[in-house]
N, C-alpha and C. Protein backbone atom coordinates (compact mmCIF):
# COMPACT_ATOMS: atom_id res chain seq x y z
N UNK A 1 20.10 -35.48 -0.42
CA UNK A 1 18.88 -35.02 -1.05
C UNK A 1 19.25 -34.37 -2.38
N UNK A 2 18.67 -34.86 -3.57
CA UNK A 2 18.84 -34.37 -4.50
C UNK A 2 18.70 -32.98 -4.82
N UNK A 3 18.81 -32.18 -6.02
CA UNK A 3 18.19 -30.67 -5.97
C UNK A 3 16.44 -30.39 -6.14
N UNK A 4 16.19 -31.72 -6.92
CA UNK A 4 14.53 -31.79 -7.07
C UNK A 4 13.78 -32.10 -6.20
N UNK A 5 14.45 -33.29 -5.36
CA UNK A 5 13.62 -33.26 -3.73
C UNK A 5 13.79 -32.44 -3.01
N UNK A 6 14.88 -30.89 -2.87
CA UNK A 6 15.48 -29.89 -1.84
C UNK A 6 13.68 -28.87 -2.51
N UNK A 7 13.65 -28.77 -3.79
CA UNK A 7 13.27 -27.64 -4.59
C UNK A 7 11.47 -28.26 -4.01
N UNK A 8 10.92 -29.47 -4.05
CA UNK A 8 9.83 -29.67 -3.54
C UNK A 8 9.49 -30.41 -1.99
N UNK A 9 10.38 -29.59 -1.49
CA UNK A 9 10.20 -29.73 0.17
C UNK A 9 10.11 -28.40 1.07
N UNK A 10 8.59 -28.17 1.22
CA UNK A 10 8.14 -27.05 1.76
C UNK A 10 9.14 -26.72 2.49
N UNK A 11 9.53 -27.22 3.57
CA UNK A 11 10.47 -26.46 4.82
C UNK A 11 11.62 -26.11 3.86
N UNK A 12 12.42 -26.36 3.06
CA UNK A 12 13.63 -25.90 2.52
C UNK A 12 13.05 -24.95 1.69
N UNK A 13 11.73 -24.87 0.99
CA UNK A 13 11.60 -23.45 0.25
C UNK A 13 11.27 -22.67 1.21
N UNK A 14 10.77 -22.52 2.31
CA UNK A 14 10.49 -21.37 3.13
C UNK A 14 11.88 -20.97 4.12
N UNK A 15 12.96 -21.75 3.92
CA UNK A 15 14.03 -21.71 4.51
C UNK A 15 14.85 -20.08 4.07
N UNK A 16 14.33 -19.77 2.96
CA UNK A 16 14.74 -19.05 2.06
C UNK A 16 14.13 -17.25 2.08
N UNK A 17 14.73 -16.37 2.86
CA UNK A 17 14.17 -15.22 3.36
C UNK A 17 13.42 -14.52 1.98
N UNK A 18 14.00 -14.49 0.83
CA UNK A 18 13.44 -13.82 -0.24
C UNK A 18 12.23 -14.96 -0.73
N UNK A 19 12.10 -16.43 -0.39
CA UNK A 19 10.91 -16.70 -0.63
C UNK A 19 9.72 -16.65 0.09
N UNK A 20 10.17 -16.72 1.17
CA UNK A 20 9.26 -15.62 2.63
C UNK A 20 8.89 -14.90 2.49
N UNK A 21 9.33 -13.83 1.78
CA UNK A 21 8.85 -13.10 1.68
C UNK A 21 8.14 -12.46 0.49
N UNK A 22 8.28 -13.44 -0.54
CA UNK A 22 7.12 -13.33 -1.49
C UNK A 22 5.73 -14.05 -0.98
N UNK A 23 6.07 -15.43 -0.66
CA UNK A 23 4.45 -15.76 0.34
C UNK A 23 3.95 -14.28 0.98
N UNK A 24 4.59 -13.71 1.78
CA UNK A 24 3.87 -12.67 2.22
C UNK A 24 3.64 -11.87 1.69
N UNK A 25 3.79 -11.40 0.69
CA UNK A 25 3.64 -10.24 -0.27
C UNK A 25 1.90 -11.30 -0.77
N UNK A 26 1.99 -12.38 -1.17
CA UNK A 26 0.72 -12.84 -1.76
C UNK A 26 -0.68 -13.09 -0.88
N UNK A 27 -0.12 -13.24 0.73
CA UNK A 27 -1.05 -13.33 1.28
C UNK A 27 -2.14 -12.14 0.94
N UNK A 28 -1.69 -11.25 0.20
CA UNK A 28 -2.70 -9.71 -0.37
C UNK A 28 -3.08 -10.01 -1.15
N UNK A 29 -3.00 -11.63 -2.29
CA UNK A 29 -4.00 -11.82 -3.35
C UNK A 29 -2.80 -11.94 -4.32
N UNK A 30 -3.34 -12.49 -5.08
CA UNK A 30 -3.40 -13.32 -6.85
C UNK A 30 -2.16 -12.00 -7.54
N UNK A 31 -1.03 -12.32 -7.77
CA UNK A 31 0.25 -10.95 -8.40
C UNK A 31 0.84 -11.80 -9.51
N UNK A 32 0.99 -10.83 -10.53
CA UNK A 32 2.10 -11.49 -11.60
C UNK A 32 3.70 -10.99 -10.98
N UNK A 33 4.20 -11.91 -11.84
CA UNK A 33 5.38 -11.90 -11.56
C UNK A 33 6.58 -10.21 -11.18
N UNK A 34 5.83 -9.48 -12.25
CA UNK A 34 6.51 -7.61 -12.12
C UNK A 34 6.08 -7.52 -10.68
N UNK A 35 5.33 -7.32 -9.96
CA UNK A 35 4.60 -6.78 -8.96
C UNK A 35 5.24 -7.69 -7.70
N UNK A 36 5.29 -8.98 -7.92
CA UNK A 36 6.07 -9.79 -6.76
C UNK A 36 7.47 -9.52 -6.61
N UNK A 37 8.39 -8.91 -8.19
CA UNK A 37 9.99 -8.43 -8.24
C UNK A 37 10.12 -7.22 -8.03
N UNK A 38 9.11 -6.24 -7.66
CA UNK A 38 9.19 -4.94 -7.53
C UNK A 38 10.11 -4.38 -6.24
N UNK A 39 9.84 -5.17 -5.17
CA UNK A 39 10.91 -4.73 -3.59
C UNK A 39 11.97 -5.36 -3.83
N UNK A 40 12.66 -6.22 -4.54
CA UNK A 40 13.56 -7.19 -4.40
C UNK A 40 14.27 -6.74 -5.61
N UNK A 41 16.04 -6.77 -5.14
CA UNK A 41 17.02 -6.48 -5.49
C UNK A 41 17.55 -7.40 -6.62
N UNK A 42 16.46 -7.72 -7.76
CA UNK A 42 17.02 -9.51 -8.54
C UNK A 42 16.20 -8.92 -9.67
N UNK A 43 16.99 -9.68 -10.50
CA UNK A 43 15.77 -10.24 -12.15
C UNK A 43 15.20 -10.63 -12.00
N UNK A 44 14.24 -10.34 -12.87
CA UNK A 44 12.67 -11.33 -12.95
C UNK A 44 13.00 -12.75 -13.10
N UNK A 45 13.89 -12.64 -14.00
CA UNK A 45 14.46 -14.55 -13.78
C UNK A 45 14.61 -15.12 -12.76
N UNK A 46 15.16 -14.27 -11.81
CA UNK A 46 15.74 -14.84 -10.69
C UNK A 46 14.32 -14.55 -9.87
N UNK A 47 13.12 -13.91 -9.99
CA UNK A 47 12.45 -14.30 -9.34
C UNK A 47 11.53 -15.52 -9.57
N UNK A 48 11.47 -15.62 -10.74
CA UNK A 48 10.34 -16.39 -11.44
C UNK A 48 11.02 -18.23 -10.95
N UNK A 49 12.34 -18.00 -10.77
CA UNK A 49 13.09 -19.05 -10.20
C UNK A 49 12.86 -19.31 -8.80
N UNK A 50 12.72 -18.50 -8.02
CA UNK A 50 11.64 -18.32 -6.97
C UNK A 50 10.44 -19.02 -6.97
N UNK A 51 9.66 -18.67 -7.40
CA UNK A 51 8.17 -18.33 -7.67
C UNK A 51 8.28 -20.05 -8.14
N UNK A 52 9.44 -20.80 -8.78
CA UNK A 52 8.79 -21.91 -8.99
C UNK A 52 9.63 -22.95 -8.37
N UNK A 53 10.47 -22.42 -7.17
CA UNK A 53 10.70 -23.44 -6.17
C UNK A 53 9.35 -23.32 -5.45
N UNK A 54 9.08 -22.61 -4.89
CA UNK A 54 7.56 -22.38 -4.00
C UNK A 54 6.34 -23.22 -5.07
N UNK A 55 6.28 -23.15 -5.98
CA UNK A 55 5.01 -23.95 -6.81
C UNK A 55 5.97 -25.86 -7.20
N UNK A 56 6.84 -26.09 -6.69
CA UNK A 56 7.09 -27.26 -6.49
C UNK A 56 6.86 -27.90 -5.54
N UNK A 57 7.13 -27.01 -4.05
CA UNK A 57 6.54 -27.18 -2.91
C UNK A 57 5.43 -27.30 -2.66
N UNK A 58 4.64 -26.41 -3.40
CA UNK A 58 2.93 -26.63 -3.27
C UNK A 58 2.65 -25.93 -2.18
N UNK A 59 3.37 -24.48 -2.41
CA UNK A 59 3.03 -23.31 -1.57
C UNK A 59 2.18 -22.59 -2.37
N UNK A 60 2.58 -22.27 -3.66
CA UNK A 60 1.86 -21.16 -4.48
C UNK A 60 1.48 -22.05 -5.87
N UNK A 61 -0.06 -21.30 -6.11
CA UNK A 61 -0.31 -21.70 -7.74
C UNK A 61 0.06 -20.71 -8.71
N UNK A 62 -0.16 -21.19 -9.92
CA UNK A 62 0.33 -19.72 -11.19
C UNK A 62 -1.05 -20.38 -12.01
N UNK A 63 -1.43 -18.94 -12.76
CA UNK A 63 -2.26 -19.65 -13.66
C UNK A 63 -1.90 -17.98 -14.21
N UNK A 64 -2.47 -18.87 -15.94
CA UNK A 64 -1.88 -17.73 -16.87
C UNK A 64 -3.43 -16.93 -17.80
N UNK A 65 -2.95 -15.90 -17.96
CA UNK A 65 -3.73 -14.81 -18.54
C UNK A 65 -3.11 -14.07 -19.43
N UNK A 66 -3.32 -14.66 -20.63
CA UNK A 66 -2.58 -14.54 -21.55
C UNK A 66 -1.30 -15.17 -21.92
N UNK A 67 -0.60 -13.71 -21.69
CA UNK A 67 0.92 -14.04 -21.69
C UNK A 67 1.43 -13.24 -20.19
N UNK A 68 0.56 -13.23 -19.57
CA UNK A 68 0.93 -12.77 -18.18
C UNK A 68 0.61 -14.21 -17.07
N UNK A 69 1.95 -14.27 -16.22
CA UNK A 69 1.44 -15.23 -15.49
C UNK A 69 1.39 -15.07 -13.93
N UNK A 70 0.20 -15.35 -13.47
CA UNK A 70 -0.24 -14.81 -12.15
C UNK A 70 -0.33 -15.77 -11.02
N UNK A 71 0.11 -15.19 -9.67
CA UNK A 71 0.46 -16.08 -8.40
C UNK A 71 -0.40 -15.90 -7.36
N UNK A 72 -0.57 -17.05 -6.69
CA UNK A 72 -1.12 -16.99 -5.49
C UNK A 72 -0.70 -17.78 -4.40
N UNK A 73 -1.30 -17.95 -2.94
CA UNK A 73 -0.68 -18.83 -2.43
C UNK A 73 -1.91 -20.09 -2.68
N UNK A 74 -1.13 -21.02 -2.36
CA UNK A 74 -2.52 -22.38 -2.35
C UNK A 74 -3.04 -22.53 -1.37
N UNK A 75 -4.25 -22.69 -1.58
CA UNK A 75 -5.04 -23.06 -0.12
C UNK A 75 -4.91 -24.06 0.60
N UNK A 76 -3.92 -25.40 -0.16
CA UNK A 76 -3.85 -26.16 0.28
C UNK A 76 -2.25 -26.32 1.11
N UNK A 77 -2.36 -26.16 2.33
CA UNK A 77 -0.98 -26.99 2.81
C UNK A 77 -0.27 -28.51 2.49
N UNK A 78 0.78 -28.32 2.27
CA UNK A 78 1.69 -29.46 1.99
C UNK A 78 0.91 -30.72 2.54
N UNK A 79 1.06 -32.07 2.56
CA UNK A 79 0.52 -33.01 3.82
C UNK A 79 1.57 -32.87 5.06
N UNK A 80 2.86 -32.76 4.79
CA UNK A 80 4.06 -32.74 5.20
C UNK A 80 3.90 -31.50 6.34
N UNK A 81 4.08 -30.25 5.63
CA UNK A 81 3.67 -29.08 6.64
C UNK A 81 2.39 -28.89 7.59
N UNK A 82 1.53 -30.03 6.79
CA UNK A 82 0.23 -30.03 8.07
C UNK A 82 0.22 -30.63 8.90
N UNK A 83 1.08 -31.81 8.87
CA UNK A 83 1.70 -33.32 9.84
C UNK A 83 2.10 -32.55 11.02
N UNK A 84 2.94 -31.95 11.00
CA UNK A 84 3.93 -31.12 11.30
C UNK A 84 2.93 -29.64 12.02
N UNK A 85 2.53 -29.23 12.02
CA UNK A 85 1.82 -28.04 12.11
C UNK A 85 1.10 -28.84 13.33
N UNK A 86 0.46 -30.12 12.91
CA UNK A 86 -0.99 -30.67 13.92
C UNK A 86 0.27 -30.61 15.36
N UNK A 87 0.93 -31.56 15.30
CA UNK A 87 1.69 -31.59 16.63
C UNK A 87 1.93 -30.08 17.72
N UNK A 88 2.11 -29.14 16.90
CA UNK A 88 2.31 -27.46 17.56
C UNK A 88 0.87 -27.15 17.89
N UNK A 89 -0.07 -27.32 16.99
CA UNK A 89 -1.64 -27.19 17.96
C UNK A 89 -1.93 -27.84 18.67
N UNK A 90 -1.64 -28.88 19.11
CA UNK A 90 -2.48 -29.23 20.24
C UNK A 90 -1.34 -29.24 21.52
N UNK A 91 0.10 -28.57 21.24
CA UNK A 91 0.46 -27.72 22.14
C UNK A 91 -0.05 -26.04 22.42
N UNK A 92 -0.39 -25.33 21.94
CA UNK A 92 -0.65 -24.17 21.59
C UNK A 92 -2.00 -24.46 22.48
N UNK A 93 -2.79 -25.10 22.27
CA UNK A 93 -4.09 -25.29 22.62
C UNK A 93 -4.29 -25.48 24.04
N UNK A 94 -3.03 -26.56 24.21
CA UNK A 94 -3.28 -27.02 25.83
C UNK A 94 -2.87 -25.54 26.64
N UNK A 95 -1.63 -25.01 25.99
CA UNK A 95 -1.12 -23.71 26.26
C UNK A 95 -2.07 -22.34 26.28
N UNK A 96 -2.66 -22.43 25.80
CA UNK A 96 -3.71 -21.19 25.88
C UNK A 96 -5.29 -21.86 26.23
N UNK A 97 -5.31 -23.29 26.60
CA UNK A 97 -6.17 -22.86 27.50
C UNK A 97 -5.75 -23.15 28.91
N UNK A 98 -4.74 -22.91 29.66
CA UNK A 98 -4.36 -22.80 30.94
C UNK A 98 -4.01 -21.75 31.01
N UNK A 99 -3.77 -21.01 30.13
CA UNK A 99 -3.48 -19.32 30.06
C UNK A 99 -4.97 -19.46 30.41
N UNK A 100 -6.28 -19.20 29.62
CA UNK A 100 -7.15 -18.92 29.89
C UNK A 100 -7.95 -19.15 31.10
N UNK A 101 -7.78 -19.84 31.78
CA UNK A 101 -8.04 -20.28 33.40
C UNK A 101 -7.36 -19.80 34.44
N UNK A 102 -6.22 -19.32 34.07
CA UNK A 102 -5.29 -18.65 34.98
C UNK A 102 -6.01 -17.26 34.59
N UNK A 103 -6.42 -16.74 33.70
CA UNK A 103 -6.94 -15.29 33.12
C UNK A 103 -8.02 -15.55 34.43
N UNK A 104 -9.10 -16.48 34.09
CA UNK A 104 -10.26 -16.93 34.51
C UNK A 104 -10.27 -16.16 36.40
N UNK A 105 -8.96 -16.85 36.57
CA UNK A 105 -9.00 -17.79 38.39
C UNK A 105 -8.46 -15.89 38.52
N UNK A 106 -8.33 -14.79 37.62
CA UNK A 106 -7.73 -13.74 37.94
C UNK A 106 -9.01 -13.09 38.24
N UNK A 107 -10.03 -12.89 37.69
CA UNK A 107 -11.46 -12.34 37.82
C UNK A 107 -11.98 -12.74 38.92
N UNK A 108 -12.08 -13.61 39.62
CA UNK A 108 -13.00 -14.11 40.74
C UNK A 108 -12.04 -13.16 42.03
């Protein structure tokens, strides 16, 4: 795998604990770049290098205001990560609802 197909393949950018944990820092809304490097031990370079493996992936958008440029996550999931995702729900599903009948068969 090349470095450009590693850099836009959701699972290998979330592979990455410091990009983990900027997704989660955004799930709180729309941040420029100072505010996403503020907990993290790096340059802004080195985050903004971040910030645009994740917007290759098509985890996060940027859109600019001014000369400030601001992040979010995308609303849209990968096709790849949703492929992938469907198979775990309709385990999860079958799984919690036999939890829920066993809850059920506990009440009577």
């Amino acid at each position: 795998m090349t470095p450009l197909h590693a850099h836009a393949d959701a699972f290998l950018a979330i592979a990455h604990p410091t990009r983990r944990a900027i997704l989660d820092r955004l799930r709180h809304g729309e941040q420029p770049v100072l505010a996403l490097a503020e907990p993290f031990d790096m340059t802004l370079p080195a985050v903004s290098q971040q910030l645009r493996i994740l917007r290759r992936a098509g985890l996060v958008c940027e859109r600019r205001v001014g000369r400030q440029r601001l992040y979010r996550l995308d609303p849209e999931p990968p096709e790849d990560v949703r492929d992938w995702m469907r198979h775990y729900e309709k385990f999860w599903g079958r799984r919690l609802k036999h939890l829920g009948d066993y809850l059920d068969k506990g009440r009577s």
